[in-house]
N, C-alpha and C. Protein backbone atom coordinates (compact mmCIF):
# COMPACT_ATOMS: atom_id res chain seq x y z
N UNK A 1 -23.68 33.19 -66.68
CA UNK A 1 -24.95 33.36 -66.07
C UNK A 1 -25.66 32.02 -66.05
N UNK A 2 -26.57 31.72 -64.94
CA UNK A 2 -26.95 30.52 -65.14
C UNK A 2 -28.17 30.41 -64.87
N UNK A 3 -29.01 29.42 -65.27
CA UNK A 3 -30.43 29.46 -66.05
C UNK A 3 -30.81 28.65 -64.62
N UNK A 4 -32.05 29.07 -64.92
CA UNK A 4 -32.75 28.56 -63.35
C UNK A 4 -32.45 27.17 -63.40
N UNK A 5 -32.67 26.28 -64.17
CA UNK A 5 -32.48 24.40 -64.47
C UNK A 5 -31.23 24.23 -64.14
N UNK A 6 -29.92 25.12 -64.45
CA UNK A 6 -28.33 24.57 -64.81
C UNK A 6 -28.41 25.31 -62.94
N UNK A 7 -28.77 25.96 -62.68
CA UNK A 7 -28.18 26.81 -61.01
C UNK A 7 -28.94 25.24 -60.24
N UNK A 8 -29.53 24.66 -60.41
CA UNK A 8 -30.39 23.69 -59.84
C UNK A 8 -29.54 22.38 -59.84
N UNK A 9 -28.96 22.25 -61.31
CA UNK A 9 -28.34 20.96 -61.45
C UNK A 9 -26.51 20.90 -60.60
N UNK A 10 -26.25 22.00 -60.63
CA UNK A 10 -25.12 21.93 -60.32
C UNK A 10 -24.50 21.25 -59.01
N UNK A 11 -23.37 20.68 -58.94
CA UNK A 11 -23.12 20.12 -57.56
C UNK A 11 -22.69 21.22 -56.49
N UNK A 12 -22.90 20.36 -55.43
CA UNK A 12 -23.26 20.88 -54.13
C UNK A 12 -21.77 20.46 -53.41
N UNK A 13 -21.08 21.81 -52.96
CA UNK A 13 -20.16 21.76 -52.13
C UNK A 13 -20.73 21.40 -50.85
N UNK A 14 -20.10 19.69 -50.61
CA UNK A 14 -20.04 19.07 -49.19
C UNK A 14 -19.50 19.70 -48.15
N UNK A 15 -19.88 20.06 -46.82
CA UNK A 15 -18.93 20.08 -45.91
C UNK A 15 -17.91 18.93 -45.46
N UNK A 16 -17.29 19.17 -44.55
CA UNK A 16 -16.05 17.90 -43.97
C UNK A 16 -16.87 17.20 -42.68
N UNK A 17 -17.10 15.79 -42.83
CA UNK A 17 -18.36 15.06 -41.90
C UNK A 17 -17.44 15.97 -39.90
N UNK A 18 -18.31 16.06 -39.65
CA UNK A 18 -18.17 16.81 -37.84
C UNK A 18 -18.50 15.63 -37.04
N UNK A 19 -17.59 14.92 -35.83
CA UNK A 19 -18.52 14.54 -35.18
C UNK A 19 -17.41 13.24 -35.03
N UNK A 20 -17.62 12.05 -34.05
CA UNK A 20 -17.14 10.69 -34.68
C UNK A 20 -18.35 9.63 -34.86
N UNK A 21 -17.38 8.78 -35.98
CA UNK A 21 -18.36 7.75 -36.18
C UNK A 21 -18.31 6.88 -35.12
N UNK A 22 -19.63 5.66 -35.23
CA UNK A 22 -19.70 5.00 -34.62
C UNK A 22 -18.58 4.41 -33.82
N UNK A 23 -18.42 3.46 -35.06
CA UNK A 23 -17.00 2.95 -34.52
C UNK A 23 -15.68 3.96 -34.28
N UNK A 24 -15.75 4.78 -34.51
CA UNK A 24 -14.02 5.59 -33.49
C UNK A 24 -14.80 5.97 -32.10
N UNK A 25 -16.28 5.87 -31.89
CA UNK A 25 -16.54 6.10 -30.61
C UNK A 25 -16.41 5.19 -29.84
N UNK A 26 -16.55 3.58 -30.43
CA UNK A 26 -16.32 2.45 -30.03
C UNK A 26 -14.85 2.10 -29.62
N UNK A 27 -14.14 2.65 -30.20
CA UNK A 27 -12.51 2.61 -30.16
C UNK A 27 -12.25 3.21 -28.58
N UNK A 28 -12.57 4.46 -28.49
CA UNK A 28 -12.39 5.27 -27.56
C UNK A 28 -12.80 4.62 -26.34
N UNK A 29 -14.35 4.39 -26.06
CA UNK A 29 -14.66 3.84 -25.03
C UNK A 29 -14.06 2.50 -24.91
N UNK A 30 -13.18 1.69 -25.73
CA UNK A 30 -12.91 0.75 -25.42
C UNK A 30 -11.17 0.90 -24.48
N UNK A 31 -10.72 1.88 -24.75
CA UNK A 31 -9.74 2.65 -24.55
C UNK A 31 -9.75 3.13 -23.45
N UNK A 32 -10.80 3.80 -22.80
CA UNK A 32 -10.51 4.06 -21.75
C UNK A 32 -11.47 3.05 -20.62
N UNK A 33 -11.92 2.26 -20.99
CA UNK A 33 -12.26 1.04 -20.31
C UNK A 33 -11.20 0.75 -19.68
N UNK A 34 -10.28 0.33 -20.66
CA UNK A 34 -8.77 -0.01 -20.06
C UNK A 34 -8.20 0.36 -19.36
N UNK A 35 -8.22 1.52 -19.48
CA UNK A 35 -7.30 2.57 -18.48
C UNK A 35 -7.87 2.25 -17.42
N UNK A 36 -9.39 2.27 -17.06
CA UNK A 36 -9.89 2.68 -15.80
C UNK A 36 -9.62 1.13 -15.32
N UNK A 37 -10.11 -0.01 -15.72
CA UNK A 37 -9.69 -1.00 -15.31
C UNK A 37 -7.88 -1.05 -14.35
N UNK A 38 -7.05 -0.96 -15.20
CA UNK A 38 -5.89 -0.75 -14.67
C UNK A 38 -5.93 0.17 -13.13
N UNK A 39 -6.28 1.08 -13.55
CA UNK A 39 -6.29 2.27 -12.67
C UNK A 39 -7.31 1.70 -11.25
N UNK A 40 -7.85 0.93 -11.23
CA UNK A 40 -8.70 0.48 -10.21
C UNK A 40 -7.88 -0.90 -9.90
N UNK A 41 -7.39 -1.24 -10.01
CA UNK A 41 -6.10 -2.60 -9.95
C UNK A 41 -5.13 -1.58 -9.00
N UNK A 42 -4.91 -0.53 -9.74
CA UNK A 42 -3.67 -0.08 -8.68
C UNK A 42 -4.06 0.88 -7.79
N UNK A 43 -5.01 1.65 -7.55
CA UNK A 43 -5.74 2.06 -6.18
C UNK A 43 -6.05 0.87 -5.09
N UNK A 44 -6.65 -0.17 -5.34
CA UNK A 44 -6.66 -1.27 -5.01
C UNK A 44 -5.96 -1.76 -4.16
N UNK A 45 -4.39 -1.91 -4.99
CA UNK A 45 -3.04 -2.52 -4.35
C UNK A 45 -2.68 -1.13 -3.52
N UNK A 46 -2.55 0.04 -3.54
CA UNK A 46 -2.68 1.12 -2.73
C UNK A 46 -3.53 0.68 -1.19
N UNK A 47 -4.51 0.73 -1.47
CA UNK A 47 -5.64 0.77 -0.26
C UNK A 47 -4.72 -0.23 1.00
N UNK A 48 -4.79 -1.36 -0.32
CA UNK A 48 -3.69 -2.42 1.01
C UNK A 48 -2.52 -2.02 1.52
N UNK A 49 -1.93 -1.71 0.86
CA UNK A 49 -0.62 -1.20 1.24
C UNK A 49 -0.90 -0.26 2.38
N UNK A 50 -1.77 0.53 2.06
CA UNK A 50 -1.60 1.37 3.38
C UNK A 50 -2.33 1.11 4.35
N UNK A 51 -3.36 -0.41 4.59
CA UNK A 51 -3.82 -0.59 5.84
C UNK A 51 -2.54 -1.57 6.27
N UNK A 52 -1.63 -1.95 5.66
CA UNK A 52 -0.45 -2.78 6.24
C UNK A 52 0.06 -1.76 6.69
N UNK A 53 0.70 -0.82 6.31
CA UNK A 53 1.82 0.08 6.65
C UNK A 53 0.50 0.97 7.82
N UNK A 54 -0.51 0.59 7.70
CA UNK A 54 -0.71 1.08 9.48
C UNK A 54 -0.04 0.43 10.77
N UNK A 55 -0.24 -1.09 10.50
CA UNK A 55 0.99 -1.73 11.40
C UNK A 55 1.87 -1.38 11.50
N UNK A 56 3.11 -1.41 10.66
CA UNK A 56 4.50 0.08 11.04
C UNK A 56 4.08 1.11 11.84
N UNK A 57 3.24 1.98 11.66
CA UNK A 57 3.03 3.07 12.72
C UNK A 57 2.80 2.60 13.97
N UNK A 58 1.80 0.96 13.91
CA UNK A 58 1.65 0.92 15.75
C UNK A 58 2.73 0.13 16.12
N UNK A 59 4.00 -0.16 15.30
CA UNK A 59 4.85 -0.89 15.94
C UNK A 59 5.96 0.14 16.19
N UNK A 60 5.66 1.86 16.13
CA UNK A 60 6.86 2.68 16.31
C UNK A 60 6.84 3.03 17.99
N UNK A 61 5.66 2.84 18.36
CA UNK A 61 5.59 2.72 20.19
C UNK A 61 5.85 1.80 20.68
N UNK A 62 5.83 0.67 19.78
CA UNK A 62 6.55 -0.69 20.68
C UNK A 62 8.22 -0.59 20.08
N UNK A 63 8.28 -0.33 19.65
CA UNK A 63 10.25 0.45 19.39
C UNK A 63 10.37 1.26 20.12
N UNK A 64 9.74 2.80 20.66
CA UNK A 64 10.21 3.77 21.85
C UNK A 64 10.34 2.43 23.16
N UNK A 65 9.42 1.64 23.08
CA UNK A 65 9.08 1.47 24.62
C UNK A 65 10.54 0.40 24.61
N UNK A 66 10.82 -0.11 23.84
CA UNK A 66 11.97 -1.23 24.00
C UNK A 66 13.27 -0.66 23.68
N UNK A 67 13.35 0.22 23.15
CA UNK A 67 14.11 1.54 23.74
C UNK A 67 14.75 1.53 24.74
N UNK A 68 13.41 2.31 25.23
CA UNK A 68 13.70 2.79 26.28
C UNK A 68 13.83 1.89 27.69
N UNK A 69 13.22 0.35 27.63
CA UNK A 69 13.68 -0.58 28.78
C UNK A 69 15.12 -1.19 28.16
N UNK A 70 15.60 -0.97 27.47
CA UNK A 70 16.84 -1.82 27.16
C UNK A 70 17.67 -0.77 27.69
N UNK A 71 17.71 0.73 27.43
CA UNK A 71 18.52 2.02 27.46
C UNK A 71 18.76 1.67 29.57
N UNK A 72 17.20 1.28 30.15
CA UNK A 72 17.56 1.26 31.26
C UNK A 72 18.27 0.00 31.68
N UNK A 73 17.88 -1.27 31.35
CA UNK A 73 18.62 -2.70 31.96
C UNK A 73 19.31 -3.19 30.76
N UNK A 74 20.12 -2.80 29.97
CA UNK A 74 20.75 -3.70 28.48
C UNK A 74 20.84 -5.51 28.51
N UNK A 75 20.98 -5.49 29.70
CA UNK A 75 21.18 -7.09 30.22
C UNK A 75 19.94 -8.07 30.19
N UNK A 76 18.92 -7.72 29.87
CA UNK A 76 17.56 -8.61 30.17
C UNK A 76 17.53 -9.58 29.20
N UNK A 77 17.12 -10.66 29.59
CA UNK A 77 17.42 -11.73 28.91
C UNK A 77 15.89 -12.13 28.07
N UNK A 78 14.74 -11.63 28.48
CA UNK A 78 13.92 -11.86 27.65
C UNK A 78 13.03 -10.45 27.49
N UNK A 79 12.18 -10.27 26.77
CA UNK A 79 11.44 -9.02 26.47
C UNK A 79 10.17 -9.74 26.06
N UNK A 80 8.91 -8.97 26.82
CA UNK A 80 7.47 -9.14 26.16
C UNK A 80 6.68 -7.80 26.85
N UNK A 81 5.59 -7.48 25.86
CA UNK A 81 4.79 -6.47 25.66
C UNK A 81 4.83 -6.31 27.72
N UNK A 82 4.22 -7.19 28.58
CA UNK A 82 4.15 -7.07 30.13
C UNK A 82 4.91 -6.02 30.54
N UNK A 83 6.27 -6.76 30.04
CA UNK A 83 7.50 -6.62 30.62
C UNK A 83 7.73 -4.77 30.60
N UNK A 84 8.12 -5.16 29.11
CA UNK A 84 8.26 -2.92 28.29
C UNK A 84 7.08 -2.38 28.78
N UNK A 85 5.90 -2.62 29.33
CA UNK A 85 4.69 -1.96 29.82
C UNK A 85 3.96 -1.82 28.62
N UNK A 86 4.21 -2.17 27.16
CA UNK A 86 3.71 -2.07 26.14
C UNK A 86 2.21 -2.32 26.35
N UNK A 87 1.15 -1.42 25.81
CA UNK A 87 -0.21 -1.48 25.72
C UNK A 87 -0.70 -0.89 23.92
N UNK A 88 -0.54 -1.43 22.89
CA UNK A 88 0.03 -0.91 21.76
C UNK A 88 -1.72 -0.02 21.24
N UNK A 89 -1.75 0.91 20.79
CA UNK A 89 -3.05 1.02 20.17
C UNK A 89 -3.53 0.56 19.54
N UNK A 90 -4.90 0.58 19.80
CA UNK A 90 -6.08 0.32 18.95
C UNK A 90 -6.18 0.46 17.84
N UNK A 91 -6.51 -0.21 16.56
CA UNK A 91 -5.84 -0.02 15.42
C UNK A 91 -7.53 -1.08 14.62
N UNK A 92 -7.91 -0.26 13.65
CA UNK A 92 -8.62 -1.96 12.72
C UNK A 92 -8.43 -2.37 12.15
N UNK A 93 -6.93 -2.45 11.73
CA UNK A 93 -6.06 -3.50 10.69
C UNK A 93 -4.91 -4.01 11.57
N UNK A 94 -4.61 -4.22 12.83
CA UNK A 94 -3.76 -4.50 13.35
C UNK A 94 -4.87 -5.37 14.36
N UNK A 95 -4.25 -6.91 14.28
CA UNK A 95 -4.67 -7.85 15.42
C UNK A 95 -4.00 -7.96 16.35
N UNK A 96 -3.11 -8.08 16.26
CA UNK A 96 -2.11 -8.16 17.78
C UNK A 96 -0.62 -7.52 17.79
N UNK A 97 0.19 -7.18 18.44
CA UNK A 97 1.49 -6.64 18.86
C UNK A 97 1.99 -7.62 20.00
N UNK A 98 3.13 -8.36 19.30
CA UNK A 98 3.86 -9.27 19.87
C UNK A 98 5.50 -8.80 20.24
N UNK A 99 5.85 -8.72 21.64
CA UNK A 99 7.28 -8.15 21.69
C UNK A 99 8.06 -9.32 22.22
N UNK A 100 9.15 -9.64 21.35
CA UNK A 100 9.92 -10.54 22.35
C UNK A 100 11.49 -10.49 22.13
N UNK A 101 12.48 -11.66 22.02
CA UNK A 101 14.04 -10.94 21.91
C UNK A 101 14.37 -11.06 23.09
N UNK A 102 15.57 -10.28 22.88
CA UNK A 102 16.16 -9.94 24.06
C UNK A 102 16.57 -8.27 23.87
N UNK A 103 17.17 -7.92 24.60
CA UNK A 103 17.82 -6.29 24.26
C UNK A 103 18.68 -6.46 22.82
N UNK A 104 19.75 -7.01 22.98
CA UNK A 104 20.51 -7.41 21.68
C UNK A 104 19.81 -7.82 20.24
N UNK A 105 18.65 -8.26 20.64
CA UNK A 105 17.85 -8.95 18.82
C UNK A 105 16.72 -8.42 19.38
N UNK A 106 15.95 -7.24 19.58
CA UNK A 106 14.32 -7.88 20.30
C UNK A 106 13.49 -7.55 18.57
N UNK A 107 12.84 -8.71 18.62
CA UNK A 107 11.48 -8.90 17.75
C UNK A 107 10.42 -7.59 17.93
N UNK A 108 9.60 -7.81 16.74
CA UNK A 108 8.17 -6.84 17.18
C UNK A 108 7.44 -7.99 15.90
N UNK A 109 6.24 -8.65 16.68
CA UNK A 109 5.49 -9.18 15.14
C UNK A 109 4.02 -8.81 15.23
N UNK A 110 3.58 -7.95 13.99
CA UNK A 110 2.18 -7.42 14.52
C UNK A 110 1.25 -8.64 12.79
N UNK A 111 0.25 -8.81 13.68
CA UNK A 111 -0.65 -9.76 13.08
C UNK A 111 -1.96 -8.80 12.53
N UNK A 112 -1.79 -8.23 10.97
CA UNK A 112 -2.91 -7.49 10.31
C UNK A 112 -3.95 -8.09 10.75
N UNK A 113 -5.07 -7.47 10.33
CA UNK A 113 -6.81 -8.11 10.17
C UNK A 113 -7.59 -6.89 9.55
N UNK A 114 -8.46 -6.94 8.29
CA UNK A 114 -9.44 -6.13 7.92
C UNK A 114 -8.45 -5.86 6.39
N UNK A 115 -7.14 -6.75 5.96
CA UNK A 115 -6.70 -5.93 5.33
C UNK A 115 -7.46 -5.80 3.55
N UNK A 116 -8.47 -6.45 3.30
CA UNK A 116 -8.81 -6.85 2.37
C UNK A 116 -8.50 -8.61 1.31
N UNK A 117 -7.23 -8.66 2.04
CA UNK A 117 -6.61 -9.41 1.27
C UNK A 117 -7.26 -11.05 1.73
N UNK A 118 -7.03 -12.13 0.97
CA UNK A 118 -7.61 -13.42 1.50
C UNK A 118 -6.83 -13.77 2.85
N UNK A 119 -5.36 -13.64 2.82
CA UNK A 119 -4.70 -13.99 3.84
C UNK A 119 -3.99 -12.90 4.57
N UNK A 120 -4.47 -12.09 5.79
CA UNK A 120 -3.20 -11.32 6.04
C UNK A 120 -2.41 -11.22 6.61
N UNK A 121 -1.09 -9.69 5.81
CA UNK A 121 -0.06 -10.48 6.37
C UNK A 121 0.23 -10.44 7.88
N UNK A 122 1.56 -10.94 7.34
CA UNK A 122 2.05 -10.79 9.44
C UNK A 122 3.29 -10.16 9.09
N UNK A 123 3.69 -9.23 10.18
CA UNK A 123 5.23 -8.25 9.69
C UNK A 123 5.85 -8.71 10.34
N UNK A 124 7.50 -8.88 10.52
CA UNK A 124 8.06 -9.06 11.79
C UNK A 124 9.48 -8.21 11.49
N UNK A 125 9.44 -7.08 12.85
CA UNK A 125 10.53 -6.18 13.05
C UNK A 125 11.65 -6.58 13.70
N UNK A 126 12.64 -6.97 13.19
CA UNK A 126 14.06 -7.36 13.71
C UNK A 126 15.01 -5.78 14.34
N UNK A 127 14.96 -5.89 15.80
CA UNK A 127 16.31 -4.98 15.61
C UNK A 127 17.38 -4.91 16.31
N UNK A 128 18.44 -4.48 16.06
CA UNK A 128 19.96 -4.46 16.48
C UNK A 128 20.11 -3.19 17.32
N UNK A 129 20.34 -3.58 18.24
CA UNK A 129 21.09 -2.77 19.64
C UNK A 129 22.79 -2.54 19.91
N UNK A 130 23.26 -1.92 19.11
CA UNK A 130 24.94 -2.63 19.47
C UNK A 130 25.42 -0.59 19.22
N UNK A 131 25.95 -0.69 20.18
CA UNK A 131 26.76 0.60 20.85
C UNK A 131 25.64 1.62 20.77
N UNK A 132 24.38 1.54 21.56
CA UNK A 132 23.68 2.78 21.26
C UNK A 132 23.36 2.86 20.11
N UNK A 133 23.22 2.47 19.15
CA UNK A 133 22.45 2.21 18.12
C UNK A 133 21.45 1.56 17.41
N UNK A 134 20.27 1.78 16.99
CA UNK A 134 19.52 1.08 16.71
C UNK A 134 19.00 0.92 15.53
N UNK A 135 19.01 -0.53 15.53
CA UNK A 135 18.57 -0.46 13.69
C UNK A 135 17.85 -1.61 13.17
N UNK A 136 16.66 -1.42 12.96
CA UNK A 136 15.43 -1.90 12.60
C UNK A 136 15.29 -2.47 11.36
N UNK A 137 15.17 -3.52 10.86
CA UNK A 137 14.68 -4.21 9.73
C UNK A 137 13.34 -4.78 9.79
N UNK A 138 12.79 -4.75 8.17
CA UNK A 138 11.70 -5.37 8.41
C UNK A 138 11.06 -6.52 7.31
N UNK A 139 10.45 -7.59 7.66
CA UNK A 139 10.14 -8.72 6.76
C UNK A 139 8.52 -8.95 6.82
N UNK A 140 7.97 -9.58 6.07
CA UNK A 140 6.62 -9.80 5.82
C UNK A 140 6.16 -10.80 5.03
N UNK A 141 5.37 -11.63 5.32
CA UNK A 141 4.35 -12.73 5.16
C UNK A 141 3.67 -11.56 3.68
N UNK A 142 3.36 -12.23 2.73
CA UNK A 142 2.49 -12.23 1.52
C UNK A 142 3.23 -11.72 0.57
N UNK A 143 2.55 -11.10 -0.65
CA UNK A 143 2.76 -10.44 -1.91
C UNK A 143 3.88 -9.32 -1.80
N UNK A 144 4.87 -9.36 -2.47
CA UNK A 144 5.69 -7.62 -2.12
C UNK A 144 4.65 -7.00 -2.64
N UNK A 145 3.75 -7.01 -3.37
CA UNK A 145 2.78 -5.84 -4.12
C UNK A 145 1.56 -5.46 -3.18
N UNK A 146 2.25 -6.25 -1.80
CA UNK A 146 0.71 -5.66 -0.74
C UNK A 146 1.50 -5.30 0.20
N UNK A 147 2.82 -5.47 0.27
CA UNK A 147 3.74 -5.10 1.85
C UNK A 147 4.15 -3.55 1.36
N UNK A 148 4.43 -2.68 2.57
CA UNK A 148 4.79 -1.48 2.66
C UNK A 148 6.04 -1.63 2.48
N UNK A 149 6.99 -0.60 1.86
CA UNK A 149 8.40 -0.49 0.99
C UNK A 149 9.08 -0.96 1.58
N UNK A 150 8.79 -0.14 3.08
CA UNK A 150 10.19 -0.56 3.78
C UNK A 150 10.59 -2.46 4.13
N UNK A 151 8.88 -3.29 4.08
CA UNK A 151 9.20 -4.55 4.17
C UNK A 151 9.07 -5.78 3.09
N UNK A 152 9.88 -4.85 1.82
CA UNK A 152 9.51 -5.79 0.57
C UNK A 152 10.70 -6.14 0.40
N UNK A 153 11.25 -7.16 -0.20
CA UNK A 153 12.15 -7.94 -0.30
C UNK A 153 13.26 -7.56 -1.58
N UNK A 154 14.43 -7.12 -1.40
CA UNK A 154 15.02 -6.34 -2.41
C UNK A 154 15.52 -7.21 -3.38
């Protein structure tokens, strides 16, 4: 039994502290600082990538159209946008669409603009005509970490 003085003196069951301290909150936010940093680095390199690889899309109508004038004369000795009737779309990362070659090698070089980057790039589509077949390669001016897959350097 215990006397009003000894029930008074006795120790006091602590709870377990709830909560974080300062510093593990400091830890944390420093933690995901990081992350987000990173994570805005590679949305970033994203964004570019895909105003380049808008050029690929407006250079897939200047491929039908040279196509389809080689399918009719195979023999032409030079090729330009005039010539294929090429009028390429309107685009706001694409400055120009350049066609030249011949049927056997014809070129496509489209000149970015708006891409973010200090310098942008320039693509240039190589392709091979040999028995009805066609087959397209592609190369690019700048960073592989800003060119679209298909024109990064293996």
């Amino acid at each position: 039994m215990f006397l009003r003085g000894e029930y008074m003196n006795a120790p006091a069951k602590s709870a377990p502290p709830s909560g974080f301290s300062f510093v593990e909150f400091l830890m944390i936010l420093s933690a995901v600082a990081i992350l987000l940093s990173s994570i805005d680095s590679w949305l970033s390199n994203y964004d570019t990538r895909s105003k380049v690889s808008e050029a690929l899309s407006v250079a897939e109508t200047a491929k039908i159209d040279i196509v389809i004038t080689c399918a009719a004369d195979p023999a032409l000795a030079e090729l330009s946008e005039e010539f294929i009737g090429h009028d390429f779309p309107h685009s706001h990362y694409v400055k120009s669409v350049t066609v030249g070659g011949t049927c056997k090698a014809p070129i496509i070089t489209l000149v970015t603009d708006n891409t973010g980057l200090n310098i942008n790039p320039t693509l240039h589509i190589a392709g091979t005509i040999k028995d009805d077949i066609v087959t397209w390669s592609c190369r690019s001016t700048g960073l592989d970490m800003d060119k679209p897959q298909r024109c990064r350097d293996s």
